[in-house]
N, C-alpha and C. Protein backbone atom coordinates (compact mmCIF):
# COMPACT_ATOMS: atom_id res chain seq x y z
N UNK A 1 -39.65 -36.90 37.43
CA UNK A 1 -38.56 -37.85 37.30
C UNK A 1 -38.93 -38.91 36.27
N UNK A 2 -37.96 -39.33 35.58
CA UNK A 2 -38.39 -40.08 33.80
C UNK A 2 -37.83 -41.51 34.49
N UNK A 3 -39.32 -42.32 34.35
CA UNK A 3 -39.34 -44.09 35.00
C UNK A 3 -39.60 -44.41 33.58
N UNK A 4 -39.62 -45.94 33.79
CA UNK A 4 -39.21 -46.85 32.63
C UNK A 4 -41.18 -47.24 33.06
N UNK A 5 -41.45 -47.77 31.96
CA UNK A 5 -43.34 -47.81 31.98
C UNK A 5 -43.08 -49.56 31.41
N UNK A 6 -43.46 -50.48 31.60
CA UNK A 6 -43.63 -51.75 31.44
C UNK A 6 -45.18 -51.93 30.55
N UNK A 7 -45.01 -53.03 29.68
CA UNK A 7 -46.33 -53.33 29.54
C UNK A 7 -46.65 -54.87 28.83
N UNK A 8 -47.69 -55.63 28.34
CA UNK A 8 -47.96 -56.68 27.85
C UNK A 8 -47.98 -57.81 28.79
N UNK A 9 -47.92 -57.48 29.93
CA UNK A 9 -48.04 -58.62 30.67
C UNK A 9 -49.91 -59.07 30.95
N UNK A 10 -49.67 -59.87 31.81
CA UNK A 10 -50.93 -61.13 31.82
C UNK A 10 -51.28 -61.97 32.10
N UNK A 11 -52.02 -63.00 31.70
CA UNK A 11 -52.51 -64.70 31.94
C UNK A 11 -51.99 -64.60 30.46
N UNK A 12 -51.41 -66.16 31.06
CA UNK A 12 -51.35 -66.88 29.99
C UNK A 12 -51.49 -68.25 30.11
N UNK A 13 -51.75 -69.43 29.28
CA UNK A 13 -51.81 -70.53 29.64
C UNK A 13 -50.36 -71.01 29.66
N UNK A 14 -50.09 -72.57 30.57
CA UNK A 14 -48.48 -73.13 29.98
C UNK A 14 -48.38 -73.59 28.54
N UNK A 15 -47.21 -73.25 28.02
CA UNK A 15 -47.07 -73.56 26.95
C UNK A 15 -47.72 -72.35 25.79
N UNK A 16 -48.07 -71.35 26.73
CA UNK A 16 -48.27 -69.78 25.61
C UNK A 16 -47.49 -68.88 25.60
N UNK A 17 -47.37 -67.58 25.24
CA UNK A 17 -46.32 -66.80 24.72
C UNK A 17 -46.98 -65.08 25.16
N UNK A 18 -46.38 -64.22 25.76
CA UNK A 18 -46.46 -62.98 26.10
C UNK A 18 -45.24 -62.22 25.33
N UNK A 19 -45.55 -61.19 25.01
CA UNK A 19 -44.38 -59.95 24.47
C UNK A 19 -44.63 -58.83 25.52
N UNK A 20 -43.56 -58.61 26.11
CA UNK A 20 -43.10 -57.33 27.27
C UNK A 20 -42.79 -56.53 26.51
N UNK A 21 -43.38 -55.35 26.87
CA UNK A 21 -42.27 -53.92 26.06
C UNK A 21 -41.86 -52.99 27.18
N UNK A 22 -41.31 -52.71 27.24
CA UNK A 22 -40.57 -51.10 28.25
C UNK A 22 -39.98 -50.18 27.46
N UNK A 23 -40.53 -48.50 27.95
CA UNK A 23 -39.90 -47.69 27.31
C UNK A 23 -40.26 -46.57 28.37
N UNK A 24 -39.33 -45.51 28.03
CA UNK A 24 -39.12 -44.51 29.08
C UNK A 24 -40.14 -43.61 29.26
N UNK A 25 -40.79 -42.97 30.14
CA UNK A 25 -41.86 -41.90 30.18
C UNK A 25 -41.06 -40.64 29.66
N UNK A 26 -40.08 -40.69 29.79
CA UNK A 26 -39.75 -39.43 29.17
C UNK A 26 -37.90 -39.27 28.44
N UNK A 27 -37.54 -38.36 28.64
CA UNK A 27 -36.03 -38.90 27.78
C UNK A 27 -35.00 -39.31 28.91
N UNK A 28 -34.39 -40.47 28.33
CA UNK A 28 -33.43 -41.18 29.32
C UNK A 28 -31.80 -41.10 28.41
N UNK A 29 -31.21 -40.34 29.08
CA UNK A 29 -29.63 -40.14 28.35
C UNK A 29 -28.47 -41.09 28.79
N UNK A 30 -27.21 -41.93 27.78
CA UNK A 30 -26.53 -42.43 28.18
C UNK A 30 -26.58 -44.11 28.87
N UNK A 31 -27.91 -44.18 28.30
CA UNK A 31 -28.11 -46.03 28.89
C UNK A 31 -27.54 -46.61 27.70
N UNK A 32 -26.61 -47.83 27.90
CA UNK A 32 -25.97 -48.99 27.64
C UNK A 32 -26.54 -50.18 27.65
N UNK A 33 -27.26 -50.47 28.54
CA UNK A 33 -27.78 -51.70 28.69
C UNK A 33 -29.34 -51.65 29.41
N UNK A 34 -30.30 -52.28 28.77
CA UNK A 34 -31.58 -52.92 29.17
C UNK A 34 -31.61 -54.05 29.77
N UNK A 35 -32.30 -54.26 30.73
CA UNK A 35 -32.73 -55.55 31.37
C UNK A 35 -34.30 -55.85 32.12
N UNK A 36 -34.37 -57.03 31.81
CA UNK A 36 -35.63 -57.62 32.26
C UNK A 36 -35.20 -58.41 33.85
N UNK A 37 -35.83 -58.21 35.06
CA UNK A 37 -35.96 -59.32 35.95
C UNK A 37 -37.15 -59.90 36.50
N UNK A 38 -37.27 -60.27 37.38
CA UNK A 38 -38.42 -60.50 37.84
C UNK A 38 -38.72 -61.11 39.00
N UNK A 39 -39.53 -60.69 40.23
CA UNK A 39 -39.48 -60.63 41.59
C UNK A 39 -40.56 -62.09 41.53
N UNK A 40 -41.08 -63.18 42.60
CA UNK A 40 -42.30 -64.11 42.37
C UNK A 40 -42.20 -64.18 43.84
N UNK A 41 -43.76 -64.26 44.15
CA UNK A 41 -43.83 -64.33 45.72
C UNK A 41 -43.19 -64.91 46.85
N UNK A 42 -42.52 -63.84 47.98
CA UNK A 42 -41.52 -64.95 48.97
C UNK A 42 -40.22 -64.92 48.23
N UNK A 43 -39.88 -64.34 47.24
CA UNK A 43 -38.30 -64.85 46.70
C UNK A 43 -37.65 -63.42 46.12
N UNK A 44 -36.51 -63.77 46.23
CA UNK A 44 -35.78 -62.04 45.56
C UNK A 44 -36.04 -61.75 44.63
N UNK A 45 -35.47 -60.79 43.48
CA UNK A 45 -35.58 -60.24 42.71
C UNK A 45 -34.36 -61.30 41.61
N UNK A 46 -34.62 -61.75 40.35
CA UNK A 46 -33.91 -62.07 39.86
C UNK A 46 -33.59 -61.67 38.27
N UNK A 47 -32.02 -61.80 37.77
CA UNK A 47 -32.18 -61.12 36.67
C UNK A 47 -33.03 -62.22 35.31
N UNK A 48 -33.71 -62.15 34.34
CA UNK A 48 -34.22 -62.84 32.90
C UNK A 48 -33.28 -62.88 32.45
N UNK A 49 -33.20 -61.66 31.94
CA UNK A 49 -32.20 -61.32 30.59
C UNK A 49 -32.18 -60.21 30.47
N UNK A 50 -30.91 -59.81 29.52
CA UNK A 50 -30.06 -58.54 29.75
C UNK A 50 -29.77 -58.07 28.54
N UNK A 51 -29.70 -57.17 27.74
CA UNK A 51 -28.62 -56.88 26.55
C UNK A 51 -27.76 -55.48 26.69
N UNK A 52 -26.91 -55.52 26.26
CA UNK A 52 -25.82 -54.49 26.57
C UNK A 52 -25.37 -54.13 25.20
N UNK A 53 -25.36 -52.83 24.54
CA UNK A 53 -24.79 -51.99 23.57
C UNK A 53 -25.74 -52.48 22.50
N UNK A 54 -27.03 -52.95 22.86
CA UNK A 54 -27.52 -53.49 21.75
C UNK A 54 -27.67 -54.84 21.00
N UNK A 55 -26.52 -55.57 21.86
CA UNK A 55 -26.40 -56.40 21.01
C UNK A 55 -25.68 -57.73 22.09
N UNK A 56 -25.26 -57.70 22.88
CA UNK A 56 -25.00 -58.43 23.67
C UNK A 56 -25.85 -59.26 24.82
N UNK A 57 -25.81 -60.15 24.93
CA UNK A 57 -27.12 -60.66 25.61
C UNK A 57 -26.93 -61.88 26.46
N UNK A 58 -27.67 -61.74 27.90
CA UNK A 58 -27.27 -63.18 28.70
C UNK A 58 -28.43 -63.31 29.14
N UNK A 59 -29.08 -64.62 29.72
CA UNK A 59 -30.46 -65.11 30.23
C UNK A 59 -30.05 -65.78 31.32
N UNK A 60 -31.17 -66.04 32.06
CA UNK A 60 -31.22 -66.58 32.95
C UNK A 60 -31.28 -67.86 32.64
N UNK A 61 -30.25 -69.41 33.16
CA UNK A 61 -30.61 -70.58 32.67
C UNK A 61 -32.02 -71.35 32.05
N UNK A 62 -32.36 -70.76 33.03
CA UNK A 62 -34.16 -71.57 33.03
C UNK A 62 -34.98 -70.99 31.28
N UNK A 63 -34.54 -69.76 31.64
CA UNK A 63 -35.52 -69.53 30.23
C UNK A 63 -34.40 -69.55 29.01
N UNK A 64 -33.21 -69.65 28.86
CA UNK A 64 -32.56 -70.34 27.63
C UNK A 64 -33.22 -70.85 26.55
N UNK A 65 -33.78 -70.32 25.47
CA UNK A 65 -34.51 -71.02 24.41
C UNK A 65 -35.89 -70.76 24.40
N UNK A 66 -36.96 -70.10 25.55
CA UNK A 66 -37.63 -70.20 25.32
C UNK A 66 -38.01 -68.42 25.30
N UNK A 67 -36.98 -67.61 26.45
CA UNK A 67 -37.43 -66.43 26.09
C UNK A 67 -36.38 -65.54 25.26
N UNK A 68 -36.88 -64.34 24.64
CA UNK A 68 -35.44 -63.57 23.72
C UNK A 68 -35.89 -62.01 24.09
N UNK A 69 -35.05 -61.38 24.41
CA UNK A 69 -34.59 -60.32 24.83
C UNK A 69 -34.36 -59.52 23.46
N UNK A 70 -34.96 -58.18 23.22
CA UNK A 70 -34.54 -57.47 21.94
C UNK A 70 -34.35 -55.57 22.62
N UNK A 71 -34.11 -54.99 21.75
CA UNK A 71 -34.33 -53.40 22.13
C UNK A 71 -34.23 -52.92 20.69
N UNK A 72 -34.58 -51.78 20.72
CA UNK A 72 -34.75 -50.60 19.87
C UNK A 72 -33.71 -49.21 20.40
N UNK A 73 -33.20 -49.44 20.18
CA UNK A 73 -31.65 -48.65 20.89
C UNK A 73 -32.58 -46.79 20.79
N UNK A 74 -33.08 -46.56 19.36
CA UNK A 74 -33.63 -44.96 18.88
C UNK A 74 -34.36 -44.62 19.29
N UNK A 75 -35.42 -45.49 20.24
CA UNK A 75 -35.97 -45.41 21.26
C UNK A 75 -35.90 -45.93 22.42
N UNK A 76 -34.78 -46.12 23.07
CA UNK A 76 -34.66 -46.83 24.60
C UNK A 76 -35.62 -47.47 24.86
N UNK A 77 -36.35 -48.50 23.99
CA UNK A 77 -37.35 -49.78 24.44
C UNK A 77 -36.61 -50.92 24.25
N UNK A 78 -36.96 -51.69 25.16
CA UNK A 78 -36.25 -53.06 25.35
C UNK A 78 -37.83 -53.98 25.63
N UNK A 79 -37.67 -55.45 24.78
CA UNK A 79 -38.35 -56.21 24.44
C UNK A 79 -38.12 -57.84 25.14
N UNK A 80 -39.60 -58.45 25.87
CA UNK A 80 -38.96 -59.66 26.16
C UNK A 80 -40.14 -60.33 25.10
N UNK A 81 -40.04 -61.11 24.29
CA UNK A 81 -40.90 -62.13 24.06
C UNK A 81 -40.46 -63.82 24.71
N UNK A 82 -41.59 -64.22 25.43
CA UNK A 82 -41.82 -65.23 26.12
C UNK A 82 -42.40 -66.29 25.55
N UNK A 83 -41.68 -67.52 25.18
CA UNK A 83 -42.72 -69.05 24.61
C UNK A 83 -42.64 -69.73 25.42
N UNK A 84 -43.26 -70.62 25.29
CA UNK A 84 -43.83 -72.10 26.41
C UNK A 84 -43.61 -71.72 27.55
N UNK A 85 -44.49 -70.81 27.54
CA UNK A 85 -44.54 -70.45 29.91
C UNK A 85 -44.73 -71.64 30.17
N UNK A 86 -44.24 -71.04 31.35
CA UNK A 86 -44.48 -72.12 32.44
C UNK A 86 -45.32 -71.47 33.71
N UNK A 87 -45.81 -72.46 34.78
CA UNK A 87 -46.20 -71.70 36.02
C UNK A 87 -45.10 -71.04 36.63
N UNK A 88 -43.78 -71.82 36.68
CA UNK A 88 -42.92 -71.24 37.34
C UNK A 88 -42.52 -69.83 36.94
N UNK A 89 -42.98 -69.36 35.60
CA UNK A 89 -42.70 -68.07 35.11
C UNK A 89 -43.30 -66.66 35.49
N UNK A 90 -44.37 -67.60 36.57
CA UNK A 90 -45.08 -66.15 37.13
C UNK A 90 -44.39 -65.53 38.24
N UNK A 91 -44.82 -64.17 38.21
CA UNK A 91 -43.83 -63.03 39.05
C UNK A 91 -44.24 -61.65 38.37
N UNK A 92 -43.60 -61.02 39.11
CA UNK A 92 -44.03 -59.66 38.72
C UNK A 92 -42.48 -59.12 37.91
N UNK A 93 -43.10 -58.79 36.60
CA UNK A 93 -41.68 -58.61 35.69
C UNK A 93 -41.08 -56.97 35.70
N UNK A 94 -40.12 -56.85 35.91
CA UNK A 94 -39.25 -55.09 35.93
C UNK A 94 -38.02 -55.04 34.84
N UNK A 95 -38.69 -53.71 34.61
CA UNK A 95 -37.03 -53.69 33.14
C UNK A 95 -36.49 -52.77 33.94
N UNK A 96 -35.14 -52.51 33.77
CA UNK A 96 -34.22 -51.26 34.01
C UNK A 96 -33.62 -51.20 33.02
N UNK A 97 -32.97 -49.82 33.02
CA UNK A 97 -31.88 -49.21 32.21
C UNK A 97 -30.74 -49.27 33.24
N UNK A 98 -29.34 -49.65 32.61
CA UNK A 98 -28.64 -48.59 33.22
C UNK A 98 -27.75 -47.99 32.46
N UNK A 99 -27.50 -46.63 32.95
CA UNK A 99 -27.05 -45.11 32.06
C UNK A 99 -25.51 -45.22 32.73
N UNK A 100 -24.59 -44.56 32.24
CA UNK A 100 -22.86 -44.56 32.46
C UNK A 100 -22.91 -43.24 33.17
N UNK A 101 -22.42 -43.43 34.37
CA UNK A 101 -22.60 -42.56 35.13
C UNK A 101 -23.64 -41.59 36.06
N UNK A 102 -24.66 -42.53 35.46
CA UNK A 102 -25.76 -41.87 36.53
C UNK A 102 -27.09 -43.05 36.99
N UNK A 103 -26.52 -44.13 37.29
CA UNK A 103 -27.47 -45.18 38.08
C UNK A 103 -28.40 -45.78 36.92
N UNK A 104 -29.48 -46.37 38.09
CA UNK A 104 -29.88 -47.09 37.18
C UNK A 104 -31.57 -46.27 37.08
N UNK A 105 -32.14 -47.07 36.62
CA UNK A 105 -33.45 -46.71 36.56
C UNK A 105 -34.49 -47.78 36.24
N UNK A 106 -35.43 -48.04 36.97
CA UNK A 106 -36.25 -49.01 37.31
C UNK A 106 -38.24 -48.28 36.60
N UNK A 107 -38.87 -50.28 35.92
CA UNK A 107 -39.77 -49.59 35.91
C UNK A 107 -41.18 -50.10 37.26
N UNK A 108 -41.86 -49.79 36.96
CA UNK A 108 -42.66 -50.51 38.20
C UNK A 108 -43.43 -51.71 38.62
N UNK A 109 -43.49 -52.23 37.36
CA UNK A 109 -43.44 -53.82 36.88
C UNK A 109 -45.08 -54.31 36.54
N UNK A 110 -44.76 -55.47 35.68
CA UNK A 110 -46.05 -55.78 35.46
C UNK A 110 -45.86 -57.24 35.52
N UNK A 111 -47.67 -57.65 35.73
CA UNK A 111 -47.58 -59.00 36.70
C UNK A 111 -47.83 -60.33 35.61
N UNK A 112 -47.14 -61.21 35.00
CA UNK A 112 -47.16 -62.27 34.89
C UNK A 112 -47.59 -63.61 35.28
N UNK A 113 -48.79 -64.17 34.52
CA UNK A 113 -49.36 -65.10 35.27
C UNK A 113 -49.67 -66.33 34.60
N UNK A 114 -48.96 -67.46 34.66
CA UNK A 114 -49.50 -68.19 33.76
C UNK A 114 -50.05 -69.75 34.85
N UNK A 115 -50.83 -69.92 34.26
CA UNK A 115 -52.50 -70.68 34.82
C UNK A 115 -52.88 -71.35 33.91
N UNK A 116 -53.36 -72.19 34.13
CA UNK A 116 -54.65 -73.32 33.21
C UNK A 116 -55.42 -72.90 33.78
């Protein structure tokens, strides 16, 4: 079964910068839209940021300005680059796809940590 593979996560200090990448283990047909969320201990799952057809894009208030959401449509990778973390930015980060007509697809996440 073809999962979404996460990667670039880490320590970082506040006020440093991580680049997320996700891309599919294997071929994923019919996705529209990429998204980043991210789960942090004790609390739900929430969405980052999103882009749809490529080119459309919404964030989560908090990171407004500091993180940007990209993809590579020819390869179903979707991109978060992250500036001026914060502590509050740690959590364990998940991209999905979702495809038109056949759900979504989740990857298994990678852990975000930012620390002095």
């Amino acid at each position: 079964q073809v999962s979404l593979v996460e990667s670039g996560g880490g320590l970082a200090q506040p006020g440093g910068s991580l680049r997320l990448s996700c891309a599919p283990s294997g071929s994923l047909f019919g996705i529209y839209a990429m998204g980043w969320y991210r789960q942090a201990p004790g609390k739900q799952r929430e969405l980052v940021a999103r882009i749809s057809h490529g080119t459309y894009t919404n964030y989560k208030e908090s990171v407004k300005g500091r993180f940007t959401i990209s993809s590579d449509n020819a390869k179903n990778t979707v991109y978060l680059q992250m500036n001026s973390l914060k502590p509050e930015d740690t959590a364990v980060y998940y991209c999905n796809a979702e495809r038109a007509g056949l759900g979504v697809v989740w990857g298994q996440g990678t852990q975000v940590t930012v620390s002095s």
